[in-house]
Protein backbone atom coordinates (compact mmCIF):
# COMPACT_ATOMS: atom_id res chain seq x y z
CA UNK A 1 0.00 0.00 0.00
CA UNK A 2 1.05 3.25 -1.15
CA UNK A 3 -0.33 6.66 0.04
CA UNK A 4 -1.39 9.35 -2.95
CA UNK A 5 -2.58 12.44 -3.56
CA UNK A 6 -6.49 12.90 -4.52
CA UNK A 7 -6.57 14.47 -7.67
CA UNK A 8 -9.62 16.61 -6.56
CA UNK A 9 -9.00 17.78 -2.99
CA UNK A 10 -5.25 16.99 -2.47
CA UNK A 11 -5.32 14.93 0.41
CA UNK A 12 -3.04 12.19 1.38
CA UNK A 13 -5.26 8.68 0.19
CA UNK A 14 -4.18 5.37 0.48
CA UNK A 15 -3.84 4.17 -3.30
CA UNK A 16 -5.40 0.62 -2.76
CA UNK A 17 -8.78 2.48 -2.36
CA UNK A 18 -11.58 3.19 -4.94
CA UNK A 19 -12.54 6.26 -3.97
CA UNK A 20 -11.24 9.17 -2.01
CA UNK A 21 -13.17 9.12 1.55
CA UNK A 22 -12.90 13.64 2.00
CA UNK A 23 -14.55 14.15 -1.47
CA UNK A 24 -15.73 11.11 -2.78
CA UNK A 25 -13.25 11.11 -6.46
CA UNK A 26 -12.85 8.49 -7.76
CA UNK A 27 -9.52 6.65 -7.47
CA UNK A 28 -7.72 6.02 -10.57
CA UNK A 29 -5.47 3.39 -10.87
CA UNK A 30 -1.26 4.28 -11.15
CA UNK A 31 -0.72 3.40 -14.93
CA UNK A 32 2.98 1.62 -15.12
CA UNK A 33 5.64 3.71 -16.26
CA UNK A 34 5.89 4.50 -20.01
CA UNK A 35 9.53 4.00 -20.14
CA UNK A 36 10.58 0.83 -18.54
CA UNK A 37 7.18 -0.65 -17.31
CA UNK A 38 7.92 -0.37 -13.41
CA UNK A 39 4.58 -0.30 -11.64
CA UNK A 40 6.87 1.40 -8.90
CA UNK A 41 5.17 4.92 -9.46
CA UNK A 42 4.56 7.69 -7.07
CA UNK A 43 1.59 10.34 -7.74
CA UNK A 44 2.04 14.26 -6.55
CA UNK A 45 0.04 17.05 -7.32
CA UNK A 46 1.20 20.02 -8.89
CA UNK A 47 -1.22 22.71 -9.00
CA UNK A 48 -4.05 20.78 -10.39
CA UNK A 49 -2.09 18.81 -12.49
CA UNK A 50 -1.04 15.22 -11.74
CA UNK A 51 2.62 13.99 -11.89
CA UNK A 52 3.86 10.49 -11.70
CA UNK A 53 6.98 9.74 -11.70
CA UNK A 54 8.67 6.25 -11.75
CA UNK A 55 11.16 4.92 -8.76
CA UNK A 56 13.39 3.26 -11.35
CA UNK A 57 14.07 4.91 -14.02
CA UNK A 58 13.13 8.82 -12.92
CA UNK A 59 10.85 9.00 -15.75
CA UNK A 60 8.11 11.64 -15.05
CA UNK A 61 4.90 11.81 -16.91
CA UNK A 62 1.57 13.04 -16.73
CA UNK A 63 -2.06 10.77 -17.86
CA UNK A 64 -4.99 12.98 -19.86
CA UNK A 65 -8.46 12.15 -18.71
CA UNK A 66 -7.98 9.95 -22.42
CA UNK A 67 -5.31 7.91 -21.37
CA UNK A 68 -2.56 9.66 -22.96
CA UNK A 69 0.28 9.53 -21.48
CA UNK A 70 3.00 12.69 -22.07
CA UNK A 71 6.59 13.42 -20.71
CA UNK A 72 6.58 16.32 -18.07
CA UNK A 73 9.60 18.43 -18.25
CA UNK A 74 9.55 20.16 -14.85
CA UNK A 75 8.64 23.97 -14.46
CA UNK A 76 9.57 26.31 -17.01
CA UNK A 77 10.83 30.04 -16.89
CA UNK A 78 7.99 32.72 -18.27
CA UNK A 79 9.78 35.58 -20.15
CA UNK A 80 8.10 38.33 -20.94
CA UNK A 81 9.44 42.08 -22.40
CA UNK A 82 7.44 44.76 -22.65
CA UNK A 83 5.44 43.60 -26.04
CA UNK A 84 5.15 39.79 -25.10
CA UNK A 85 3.65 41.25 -21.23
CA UNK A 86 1.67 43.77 -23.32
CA UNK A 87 0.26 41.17 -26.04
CA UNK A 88 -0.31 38.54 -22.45
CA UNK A 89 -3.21 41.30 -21.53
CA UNK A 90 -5.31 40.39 -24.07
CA UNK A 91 -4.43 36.74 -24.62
CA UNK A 92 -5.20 35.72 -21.07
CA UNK A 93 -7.53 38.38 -20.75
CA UNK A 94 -10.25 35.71 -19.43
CA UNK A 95 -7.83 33.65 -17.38
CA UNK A 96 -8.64 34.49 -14.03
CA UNK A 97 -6.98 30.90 -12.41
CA UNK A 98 -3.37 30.85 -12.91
CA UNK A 99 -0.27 33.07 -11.69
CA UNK A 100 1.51 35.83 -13.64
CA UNK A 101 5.16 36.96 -12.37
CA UNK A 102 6.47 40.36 -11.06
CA UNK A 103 7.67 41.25 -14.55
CA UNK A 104 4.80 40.24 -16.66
CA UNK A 105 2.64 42.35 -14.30
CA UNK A 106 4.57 45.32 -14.21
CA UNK A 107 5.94 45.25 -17.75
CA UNK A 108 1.80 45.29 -18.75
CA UNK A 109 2.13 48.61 -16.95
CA UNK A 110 4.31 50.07 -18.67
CA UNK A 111 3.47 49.56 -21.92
CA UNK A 112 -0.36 50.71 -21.19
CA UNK A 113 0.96 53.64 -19.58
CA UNK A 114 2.59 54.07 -22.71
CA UNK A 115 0.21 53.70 -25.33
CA UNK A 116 -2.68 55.57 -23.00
CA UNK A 117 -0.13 58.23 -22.90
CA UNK A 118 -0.33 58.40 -26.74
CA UNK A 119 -4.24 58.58 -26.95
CA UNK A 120 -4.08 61.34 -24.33
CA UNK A 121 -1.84 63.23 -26.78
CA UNK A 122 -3.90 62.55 -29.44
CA UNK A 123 -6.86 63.96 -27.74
CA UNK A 124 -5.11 67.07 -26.89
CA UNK A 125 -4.14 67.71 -30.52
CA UNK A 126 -7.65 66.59 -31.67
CA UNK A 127 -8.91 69.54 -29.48
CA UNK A 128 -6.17 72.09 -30.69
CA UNK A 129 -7.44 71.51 -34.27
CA UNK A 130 -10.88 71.69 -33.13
CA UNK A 131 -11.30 68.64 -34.93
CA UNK A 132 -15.03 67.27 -33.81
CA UNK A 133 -14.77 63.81 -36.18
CA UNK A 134 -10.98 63.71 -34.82
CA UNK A 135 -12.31 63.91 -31.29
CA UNK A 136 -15.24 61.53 -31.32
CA UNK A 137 -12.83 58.99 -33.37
CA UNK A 138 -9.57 59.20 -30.75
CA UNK A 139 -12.31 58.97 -27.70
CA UNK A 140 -14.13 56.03 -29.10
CA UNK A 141 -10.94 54.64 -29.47
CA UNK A 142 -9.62 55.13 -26.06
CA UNK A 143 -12.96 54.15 -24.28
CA UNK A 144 -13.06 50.58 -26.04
CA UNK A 145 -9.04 50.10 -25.08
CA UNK A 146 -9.91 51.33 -21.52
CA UNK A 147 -12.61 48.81 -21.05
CA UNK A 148 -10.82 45.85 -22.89
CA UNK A 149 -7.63 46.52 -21.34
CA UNK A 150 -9.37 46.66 -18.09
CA UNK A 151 -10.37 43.24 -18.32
CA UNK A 152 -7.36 42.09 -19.21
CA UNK A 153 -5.52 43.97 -15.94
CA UNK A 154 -8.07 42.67 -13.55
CA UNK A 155 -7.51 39.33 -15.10
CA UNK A 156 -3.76 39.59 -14.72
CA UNK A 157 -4.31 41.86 -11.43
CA UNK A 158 -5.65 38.51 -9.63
CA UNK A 159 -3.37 35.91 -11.59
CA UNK A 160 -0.15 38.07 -9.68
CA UNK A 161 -2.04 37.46 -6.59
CA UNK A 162 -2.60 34.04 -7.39
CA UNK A 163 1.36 33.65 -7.89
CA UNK A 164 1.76 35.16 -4.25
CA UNK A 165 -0.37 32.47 -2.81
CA UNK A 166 -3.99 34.55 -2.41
CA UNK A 167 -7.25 34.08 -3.62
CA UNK A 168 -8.62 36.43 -6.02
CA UNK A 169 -11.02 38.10 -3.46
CA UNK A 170 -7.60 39.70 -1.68
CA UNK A 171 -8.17 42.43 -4.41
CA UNK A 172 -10.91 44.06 -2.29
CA UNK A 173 -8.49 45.26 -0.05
CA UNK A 174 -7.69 48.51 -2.12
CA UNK A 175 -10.93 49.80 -0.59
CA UNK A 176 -9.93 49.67 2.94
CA UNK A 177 -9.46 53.33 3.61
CA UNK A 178 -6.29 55.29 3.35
CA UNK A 179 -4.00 52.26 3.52
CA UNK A 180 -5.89 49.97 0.91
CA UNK A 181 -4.30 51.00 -2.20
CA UNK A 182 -0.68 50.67 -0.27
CA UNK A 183 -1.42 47.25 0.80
CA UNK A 184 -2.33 45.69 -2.81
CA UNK A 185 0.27 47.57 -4.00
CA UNK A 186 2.67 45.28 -1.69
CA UNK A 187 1.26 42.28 -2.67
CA UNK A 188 1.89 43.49 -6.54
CA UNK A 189 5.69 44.11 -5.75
CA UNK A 190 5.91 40.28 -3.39
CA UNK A 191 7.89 38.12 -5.16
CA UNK A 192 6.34 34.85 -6.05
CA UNK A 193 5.29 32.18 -3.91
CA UNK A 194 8.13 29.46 -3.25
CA UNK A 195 7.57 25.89 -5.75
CA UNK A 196 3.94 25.50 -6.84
CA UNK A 197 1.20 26.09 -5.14
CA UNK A 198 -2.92 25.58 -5.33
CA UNK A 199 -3.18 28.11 -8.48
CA UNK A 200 -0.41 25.84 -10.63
CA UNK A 201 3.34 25.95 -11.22
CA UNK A 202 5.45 28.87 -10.24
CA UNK A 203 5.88 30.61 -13.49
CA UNK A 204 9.85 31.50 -13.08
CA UNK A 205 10.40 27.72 -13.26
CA UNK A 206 11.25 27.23 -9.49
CA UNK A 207 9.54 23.90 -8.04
């Protein structure tokens, strides 16, 4: 008997169960390693994503729900300058579950400072020609990449939380008076959390 991790809640199970006796998941049985056939496989969890890895050969390897077996090469560095963090806004703009880095966060700063900047500029010299169909077009503009890139910062906003080790719902301290706003921006500035944690791998490739 071997004791493994429940792929649902994470506790410690005893692998010669069917089920998992905290949440009720069902147990799946350890497939034998892919490489040299050992059934001597240990199970971990990181983030929500099951490891095995064999006691023979060192082999690691992760199952789909399909069966399909895939090598797993460990965590891997995210690197991000300033266009790659500004193009992550909008690519992940609806990922509100995983962890984003110190530099992809404040990189994504930057460059909207930047380019909101620009379409602050172009507002001014829209009014100094007392151009009316200039004006409507650069606001228009700048309203629909306010509200888009909003989305995208709130996304990102609770992803760097995520990577500290809070839930998303730690953003609500900016409204605690006077000191809010100092407080999440501390937790924007904390390095990220140690190895992986409940949100998924730590995304500068430390495990």
């Amino acid at each position: 008997m071997a004791m493994i991790k429940c792929n649902n809640c994470g506790s410690n199970i005893s692998d010669t169960g069917k089920a998992c006796p905290y949440c009720g998941e069902k147990i799946e049985s350890k497939p034998n390693c892919a490489k040299c056939g050992s059934d001597d496989v240990e199970f971990s969890l990181l983030g929500k994503q099951g490891i095995y890895e064999c006691n023979q050969c060192r082999y690691k390897y992760t199952v789909s729900q399909s069966g399909e077996i895939k090598d797993y090469f460990g965590a891997r560095e995210e690197q991000f300058n300033v266009f790659t963090a500004f193009l992550s806004i909008y690519k992940k703009m609806f990922d509100f579950k995983g962890r984003a880095r110190r530099k992809e966060y404040w990189l994504a700063q930057l460059s909207l400072s930047v380019l909101l900047g620009l379409l602050y500029l172009l507002l001014f010299v829209a009014a100094f020609l007392e151009s009316e169909a200039l004006l409507v077009f650069v606001w228009f503009v700048s309203f629909a990449f306010a509200i888009i890139s909003g989305v995208g910062m709130l996304a990102m906003q609770i992803r760097r939380l995520h990577d500290t080790g809070r839930a998303w719902y730690s953003i609500f301290v900016s409204y605690i008076p006077l000191v809010g706003q100092f407080i999440l921006l501390y937790y924007m500035i904390e390095d990220s959390q140690v190895g992986p944690n409940e949100y998924g791998p730590n995304p500068k490739g430390k495990e």
